[in-house]
PDB file of N, CA and C in Angstrom:
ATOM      1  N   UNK A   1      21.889 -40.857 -42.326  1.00  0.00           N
ATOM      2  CA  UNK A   1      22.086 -39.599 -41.630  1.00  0.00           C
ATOM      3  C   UNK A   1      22.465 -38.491 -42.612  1.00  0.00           C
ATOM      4  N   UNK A   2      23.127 -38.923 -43.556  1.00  0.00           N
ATOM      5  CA  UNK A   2      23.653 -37.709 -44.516  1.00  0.00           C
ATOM      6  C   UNK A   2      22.660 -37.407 -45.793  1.00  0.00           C
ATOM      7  N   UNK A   3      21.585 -38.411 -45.643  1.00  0.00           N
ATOM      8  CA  UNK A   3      20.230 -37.930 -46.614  1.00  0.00           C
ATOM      9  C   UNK A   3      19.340 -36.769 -45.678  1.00  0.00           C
ATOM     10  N   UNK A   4      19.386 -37.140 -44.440  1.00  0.00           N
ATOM     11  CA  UNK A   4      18.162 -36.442 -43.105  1.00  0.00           C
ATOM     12  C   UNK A   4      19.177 -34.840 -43.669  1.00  0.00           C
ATOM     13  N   UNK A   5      20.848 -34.880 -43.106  1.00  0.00           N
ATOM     14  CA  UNK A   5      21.415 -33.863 -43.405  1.00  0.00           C
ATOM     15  C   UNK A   5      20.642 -32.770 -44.221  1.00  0.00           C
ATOM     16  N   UNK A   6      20.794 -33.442 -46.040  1.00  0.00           N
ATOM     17  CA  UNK A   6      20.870 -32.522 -46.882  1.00  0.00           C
ATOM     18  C   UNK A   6      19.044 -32.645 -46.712  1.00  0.00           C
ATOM     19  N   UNK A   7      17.981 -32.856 -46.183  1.00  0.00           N
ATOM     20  CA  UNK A   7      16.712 -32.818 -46.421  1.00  0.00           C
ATOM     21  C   UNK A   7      16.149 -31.374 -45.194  1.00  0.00           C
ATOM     22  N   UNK A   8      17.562 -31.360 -44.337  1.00  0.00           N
ATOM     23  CA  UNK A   8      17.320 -30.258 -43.310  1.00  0.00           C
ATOM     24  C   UNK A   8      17.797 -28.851 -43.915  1.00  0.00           C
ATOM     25  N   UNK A   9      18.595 -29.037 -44.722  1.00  0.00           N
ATOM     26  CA  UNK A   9      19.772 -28.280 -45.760  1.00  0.00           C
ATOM     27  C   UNK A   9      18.358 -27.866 -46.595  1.00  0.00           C
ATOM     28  N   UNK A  10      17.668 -28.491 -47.349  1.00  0.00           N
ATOM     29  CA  UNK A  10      16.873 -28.138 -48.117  1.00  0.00           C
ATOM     30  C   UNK A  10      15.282 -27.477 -47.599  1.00  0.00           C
ATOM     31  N   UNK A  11      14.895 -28.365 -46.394  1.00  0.00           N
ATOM     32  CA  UNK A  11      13.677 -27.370 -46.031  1.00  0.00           C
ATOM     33  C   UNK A  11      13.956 -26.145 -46.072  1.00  0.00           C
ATOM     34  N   UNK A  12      14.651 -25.689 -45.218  1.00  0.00           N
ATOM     35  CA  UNK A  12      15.508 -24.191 -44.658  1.00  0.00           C
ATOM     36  C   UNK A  12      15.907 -23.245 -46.101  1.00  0.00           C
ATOM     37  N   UNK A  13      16.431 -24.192 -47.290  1.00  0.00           N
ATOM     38  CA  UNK A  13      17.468 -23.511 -48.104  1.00  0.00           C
ATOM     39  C   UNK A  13      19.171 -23.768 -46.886  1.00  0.00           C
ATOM     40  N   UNK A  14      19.179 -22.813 -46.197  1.00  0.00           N
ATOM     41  CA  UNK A  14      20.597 -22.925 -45.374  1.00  0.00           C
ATOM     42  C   UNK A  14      20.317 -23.406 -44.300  1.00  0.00           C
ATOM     43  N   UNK A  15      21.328 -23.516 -43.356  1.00  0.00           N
ATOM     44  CA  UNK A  15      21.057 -23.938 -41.942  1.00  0.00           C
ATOM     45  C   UNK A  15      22.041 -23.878 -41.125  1.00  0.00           C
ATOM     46  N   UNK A  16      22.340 -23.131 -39.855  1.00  0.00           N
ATOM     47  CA  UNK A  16      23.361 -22.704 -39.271  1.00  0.00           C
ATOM     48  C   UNK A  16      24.114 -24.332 -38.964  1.00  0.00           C
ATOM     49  N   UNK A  17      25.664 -24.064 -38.281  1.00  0.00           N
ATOM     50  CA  UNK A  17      25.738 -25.710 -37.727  1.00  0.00           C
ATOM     51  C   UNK A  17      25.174 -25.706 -36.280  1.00  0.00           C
ATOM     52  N   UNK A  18      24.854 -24.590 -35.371  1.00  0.00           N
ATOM     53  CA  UNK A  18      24.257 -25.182 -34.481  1.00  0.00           C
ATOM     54  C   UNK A  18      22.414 -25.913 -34.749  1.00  0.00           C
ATOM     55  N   UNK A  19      22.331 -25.042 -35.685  1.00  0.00           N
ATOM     56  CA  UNK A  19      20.689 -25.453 -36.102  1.00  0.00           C
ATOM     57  C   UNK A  19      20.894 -26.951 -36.429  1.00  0.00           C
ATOM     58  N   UNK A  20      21.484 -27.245 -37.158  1.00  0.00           N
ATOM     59  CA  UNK A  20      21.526 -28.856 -37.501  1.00  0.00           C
ATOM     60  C   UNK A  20      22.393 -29.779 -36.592  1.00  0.00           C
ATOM     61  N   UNK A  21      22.839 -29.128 -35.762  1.00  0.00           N
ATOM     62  CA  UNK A  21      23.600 -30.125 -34.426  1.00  0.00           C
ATOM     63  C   UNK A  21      22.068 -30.571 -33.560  1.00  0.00           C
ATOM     64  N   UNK A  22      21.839 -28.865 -33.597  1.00  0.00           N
ATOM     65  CA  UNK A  22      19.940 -29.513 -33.031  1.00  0.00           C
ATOM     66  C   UNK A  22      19.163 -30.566 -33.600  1.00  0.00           C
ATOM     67  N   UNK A  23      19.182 -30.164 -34.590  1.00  0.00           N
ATOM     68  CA  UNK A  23      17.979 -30.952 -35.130  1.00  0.00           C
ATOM     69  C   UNK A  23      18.551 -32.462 -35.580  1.00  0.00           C
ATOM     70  N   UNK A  24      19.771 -32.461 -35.734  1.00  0.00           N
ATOM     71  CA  UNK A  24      20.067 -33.957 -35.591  1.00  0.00           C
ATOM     72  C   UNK A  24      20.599 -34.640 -34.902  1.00  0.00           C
ATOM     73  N   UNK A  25      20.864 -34.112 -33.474  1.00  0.00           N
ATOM     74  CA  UNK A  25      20.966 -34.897 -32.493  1.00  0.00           C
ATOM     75  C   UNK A  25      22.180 -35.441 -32.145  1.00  0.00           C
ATOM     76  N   UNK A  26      23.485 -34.642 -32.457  1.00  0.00           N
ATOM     77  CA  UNK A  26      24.447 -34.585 -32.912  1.00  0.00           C
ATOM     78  C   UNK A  26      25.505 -33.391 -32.295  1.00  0.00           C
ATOM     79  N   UNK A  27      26.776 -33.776 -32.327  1.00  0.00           N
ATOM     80  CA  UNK A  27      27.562 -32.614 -31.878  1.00  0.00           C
ATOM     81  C   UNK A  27      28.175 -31.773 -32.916  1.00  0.00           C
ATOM     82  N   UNK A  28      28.414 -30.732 -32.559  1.00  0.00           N
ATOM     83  CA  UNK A  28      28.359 -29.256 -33.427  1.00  0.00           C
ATOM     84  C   UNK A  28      29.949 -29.806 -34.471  1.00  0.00           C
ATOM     85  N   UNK A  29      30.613 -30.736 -33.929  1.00  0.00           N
ATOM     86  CA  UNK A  29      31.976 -30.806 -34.480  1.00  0.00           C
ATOM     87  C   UNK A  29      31.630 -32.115 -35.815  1.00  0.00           C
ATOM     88  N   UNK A  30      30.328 -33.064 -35.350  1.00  0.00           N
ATOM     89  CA  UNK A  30      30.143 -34.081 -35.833  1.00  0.00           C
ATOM     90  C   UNK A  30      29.441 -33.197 -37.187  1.00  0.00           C
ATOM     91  N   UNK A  31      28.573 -32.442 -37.257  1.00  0.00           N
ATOM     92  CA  UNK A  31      27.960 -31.899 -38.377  1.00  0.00           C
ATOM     93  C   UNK A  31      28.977 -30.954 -39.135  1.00  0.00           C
ATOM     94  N   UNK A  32      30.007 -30.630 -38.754  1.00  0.00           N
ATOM     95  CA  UNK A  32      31.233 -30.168 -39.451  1.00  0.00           C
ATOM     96  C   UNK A  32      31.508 -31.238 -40.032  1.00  0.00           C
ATOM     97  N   UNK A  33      31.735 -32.240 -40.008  1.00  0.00           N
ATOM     98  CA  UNK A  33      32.538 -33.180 -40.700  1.00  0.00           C
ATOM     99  C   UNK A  33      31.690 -33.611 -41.539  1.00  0.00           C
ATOM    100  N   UNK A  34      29.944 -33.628 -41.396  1.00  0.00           N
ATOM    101  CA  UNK A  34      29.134 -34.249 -42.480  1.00  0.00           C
ATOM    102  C   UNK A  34      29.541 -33.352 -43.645  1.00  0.00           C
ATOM    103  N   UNK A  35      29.155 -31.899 -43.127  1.00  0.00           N
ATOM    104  CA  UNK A  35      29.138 -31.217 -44.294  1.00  0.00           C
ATOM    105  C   UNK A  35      30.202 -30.967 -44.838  1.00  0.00           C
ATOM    106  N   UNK A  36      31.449 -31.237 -43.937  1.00  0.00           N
ATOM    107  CA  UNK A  36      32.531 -31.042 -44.920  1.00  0.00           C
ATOM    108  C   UNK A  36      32.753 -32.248 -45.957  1.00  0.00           C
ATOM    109  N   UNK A  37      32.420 -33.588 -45.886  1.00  0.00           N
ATOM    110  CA  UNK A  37      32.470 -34.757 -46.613  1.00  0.00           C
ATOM    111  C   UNK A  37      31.153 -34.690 -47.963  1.00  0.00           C
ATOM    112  N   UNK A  38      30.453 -33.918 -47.247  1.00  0.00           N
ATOM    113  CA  UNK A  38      29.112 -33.550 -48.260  1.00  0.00           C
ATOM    114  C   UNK A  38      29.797 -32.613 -49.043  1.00  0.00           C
ATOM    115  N   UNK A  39      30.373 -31.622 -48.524  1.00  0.00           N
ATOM    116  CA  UNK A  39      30.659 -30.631 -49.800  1.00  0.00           C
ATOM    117  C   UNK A  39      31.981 -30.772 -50.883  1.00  0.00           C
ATOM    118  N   UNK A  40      32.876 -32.335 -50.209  1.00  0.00           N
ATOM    119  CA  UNK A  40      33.846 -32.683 -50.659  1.00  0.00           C
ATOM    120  C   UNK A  40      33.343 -33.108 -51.860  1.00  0.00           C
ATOM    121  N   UNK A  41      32.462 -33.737 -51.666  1.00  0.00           N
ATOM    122  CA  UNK A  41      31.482 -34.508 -52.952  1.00  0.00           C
ATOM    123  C   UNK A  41      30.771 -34.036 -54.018  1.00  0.00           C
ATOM    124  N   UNK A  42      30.509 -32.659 -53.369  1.00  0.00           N
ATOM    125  CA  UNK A  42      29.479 -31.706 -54.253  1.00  0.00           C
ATOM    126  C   UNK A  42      28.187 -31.758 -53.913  1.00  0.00           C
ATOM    127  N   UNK A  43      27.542 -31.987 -52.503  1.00  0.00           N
ATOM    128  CA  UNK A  43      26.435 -32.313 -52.557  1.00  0.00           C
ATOM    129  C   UNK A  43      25.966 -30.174 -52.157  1.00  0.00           C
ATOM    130  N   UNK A  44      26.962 -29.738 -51.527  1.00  0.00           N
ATOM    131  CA  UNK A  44      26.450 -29.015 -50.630  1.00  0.00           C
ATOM    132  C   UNK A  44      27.865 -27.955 -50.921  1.00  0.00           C
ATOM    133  N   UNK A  45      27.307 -26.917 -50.301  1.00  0.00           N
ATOM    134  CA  UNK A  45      28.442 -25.498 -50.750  1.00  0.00           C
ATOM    135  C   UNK A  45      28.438 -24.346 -49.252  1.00  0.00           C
ATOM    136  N   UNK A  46      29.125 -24.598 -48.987  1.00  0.00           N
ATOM    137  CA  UNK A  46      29.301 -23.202 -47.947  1.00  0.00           C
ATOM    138  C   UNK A  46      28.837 -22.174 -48.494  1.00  0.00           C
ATOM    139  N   UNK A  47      28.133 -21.303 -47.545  1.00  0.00           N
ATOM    140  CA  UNK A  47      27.845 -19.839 -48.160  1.00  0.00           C
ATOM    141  C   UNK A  47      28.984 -18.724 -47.810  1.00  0.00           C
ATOM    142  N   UNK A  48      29.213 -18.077 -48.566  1.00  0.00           N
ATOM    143  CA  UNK A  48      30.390 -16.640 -48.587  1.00  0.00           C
ATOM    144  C   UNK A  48      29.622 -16.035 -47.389  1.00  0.00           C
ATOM    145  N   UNK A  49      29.910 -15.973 -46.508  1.00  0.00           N
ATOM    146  CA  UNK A  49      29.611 -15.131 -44.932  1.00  0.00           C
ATOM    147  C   UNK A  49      30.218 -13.457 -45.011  1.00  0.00           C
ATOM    148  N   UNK A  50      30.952 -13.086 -45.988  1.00  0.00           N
ATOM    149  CA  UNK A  50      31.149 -12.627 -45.794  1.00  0.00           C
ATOM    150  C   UNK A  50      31.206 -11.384 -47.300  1.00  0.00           C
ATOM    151  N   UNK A  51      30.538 -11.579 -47.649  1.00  0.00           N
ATOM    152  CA  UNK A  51      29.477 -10.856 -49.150  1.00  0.00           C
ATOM    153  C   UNK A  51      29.252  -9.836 -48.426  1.00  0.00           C
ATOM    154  N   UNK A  52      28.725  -9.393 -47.381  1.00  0.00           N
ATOM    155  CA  UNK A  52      27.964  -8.358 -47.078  1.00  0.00           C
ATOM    156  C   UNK A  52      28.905  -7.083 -47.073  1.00  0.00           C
ATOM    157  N   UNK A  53      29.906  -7.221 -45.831  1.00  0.00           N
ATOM    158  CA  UNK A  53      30.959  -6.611 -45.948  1.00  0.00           C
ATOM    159  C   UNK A  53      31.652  -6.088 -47.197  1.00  0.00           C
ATOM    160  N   UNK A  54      31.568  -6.708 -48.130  1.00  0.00           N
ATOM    161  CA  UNK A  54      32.348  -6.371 -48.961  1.00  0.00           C
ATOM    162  C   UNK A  54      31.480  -5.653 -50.089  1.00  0.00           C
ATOM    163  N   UNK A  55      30.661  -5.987 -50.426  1.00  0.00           N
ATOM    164  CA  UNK A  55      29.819  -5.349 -51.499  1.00  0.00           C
ATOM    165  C   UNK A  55      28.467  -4.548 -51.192  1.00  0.00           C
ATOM    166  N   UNK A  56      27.925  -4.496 -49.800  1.00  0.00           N
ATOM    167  CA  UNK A  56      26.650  -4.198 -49.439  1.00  0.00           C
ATOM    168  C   UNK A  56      25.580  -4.232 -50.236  1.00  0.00           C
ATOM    169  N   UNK A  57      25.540  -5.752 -50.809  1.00  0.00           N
ATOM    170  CA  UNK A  57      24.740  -6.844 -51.532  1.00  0.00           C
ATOM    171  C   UNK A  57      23.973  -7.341 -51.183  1.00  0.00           C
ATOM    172  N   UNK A  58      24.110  -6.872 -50.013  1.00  0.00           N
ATOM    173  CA  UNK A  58      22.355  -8.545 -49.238  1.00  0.00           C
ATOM    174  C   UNK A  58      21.523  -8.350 -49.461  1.00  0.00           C
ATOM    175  N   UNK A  59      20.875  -7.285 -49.671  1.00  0.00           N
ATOM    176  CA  UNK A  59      19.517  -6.992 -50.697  1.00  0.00           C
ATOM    177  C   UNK A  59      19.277  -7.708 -51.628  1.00  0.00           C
ATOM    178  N   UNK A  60      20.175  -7.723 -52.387  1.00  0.00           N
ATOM    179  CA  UNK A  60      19.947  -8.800 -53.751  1.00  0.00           C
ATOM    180  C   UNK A  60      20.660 -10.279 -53.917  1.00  0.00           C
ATOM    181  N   UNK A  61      20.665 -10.871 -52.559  1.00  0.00           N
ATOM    182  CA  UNK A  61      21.186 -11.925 -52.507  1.00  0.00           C
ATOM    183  C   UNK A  61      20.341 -13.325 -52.241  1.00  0.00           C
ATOM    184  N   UNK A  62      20.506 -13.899 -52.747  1.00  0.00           N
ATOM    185  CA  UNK A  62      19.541 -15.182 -53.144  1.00  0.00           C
ATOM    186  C   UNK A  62      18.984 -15.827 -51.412  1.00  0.00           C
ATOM    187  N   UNK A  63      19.742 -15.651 -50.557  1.00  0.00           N
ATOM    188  CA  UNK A  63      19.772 -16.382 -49.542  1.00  0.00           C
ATOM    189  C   UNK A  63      18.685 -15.747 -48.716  1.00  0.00           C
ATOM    190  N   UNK A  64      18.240 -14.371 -49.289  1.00  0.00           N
ATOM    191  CA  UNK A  64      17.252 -13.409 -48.620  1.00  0.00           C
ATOM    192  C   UNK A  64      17.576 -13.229 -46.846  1.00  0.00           C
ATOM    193  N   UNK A  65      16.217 -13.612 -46.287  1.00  0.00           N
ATOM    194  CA  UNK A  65      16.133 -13.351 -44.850  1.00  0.00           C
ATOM    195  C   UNK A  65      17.238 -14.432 -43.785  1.00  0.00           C
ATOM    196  N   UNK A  66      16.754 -15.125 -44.368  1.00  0.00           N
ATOM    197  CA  UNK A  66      17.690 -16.467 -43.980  1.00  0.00           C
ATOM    198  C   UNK A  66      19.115 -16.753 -43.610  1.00  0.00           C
ATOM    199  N   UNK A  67      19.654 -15.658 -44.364  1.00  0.00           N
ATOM    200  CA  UNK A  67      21.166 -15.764 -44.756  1.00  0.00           C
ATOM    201  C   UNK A  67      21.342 -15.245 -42.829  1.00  0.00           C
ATOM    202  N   UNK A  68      22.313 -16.063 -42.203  1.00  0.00           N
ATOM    203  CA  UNK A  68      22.990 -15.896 -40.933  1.00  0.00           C
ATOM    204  C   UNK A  68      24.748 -16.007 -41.123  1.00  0.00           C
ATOM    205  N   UNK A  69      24.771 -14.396 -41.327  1.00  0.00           N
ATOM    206  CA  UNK A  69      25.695 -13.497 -41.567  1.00  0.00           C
ATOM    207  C   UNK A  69      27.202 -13.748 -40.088  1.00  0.00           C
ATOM    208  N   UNK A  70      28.340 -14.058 -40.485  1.00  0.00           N
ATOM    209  CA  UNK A  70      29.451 -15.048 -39.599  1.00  0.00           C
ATOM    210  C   UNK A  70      29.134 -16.013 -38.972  1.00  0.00           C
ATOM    211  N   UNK A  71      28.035 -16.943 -39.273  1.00  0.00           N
ATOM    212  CA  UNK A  71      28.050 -18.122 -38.924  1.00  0.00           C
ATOM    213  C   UNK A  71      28.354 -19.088 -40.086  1.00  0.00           C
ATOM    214  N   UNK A  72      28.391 -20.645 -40.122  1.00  0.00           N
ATOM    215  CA  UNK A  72      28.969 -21.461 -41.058  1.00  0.00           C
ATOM    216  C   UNK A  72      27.859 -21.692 -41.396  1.00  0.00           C
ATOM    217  N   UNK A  73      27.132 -21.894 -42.150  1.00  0.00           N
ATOM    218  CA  UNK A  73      25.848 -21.930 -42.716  1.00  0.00           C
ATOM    219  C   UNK A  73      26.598 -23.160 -44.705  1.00  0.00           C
ATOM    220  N   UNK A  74      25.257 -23.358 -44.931  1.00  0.00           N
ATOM    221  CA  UNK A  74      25.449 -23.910 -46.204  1.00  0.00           C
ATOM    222  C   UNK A  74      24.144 -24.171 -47.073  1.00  0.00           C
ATOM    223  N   UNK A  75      24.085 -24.131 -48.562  1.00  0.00           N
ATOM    224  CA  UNK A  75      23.096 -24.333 -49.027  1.00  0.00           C
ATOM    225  C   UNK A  75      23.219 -25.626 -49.837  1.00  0.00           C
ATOM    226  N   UNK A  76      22.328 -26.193 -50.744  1.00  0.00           N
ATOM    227  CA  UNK A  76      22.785 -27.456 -51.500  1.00  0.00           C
ATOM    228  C   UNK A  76      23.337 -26.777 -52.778  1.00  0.00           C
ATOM    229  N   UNK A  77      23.868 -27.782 -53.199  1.00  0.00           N
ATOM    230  CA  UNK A  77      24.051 -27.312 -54.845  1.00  0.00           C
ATOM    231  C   UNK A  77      22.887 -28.370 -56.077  1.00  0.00           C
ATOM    232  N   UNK A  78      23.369 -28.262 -56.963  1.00  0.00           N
ATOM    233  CA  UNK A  78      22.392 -28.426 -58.017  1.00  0.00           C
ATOM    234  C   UNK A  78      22.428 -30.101 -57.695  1.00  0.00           C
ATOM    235  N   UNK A  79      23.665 -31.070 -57.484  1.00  0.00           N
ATOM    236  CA  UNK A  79      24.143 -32.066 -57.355  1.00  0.00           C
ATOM    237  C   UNK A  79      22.918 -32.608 -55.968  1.00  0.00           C
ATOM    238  N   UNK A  80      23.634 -31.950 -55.192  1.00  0.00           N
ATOM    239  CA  UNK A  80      22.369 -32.435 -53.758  1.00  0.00           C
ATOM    240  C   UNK A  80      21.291 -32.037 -53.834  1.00  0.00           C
ATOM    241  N   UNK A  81      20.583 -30.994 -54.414  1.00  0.00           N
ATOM    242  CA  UNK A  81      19.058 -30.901 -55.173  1.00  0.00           C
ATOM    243  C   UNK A  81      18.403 -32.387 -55.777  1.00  0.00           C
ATOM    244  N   UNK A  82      19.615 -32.548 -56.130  1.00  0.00           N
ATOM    245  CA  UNK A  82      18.974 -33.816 -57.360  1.00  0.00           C
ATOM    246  C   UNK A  82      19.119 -35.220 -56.461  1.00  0.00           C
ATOM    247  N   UNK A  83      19.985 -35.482 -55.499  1.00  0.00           N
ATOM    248  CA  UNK A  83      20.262 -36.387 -54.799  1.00  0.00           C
ATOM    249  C   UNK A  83      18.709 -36.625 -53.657  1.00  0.00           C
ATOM    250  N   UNK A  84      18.603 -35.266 -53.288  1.00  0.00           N
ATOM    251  CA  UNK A  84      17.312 -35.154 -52.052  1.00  0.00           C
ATOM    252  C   UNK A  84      15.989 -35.785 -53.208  1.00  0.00           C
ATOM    253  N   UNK A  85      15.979 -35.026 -53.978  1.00  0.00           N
ATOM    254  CA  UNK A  85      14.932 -35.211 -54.796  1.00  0.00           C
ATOM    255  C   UNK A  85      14.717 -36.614 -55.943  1.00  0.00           C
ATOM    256  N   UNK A  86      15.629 -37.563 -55.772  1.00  0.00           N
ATOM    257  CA  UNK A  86      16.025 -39.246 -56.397  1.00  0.00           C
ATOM    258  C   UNK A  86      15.187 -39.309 -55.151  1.00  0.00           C
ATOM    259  N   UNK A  87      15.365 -39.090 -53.871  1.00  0.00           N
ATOM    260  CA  UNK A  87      14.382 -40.699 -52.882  1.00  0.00           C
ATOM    261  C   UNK A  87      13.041 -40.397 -52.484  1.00  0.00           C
TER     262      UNK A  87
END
């Protein structure tokens, strides 16, 4: 379940937690806890939600269109790049 996780993490780039409560069939509190155990590890990184506000940066922000601005969202890091991409 926590490979499907970061492979939903990676189609997307990010993915809200209701988007991945959807898509994995799962409750919104249960995919909190993946990703919080995922990002304990380093697989995965919360995104700063709150960049925009402060710098009026989103133009030049990596996350582009995608980025869903006060929701909990997350992208992989270099660690879970490499983990998705081993299987």
């Amino acid at each position: 379940m926590l490979y499907r996780f970061l492979k939903l993490v990676q189609a997307s780039e990010i993915q809200s937690l209701f988007d991945l409560s959807r898509a994995l069939g799962i409750s919104m509190d249960m995919v909190l806890r993946m990703a919080q155990e995922l990002s304990s590890r380093g697989y995965l990184q919360e995104m700063d939600l709150n960049c925009g506000e402060t710098n009026n940066s989103c133009h030049d922000c990596s996350a582009g269109r995608s980025c869903q601005v006060f929701s909990r969202s997350w992208i992989l890091t270099q660690k879970g790049i490499a983990a998705v991409s081993a299987q």
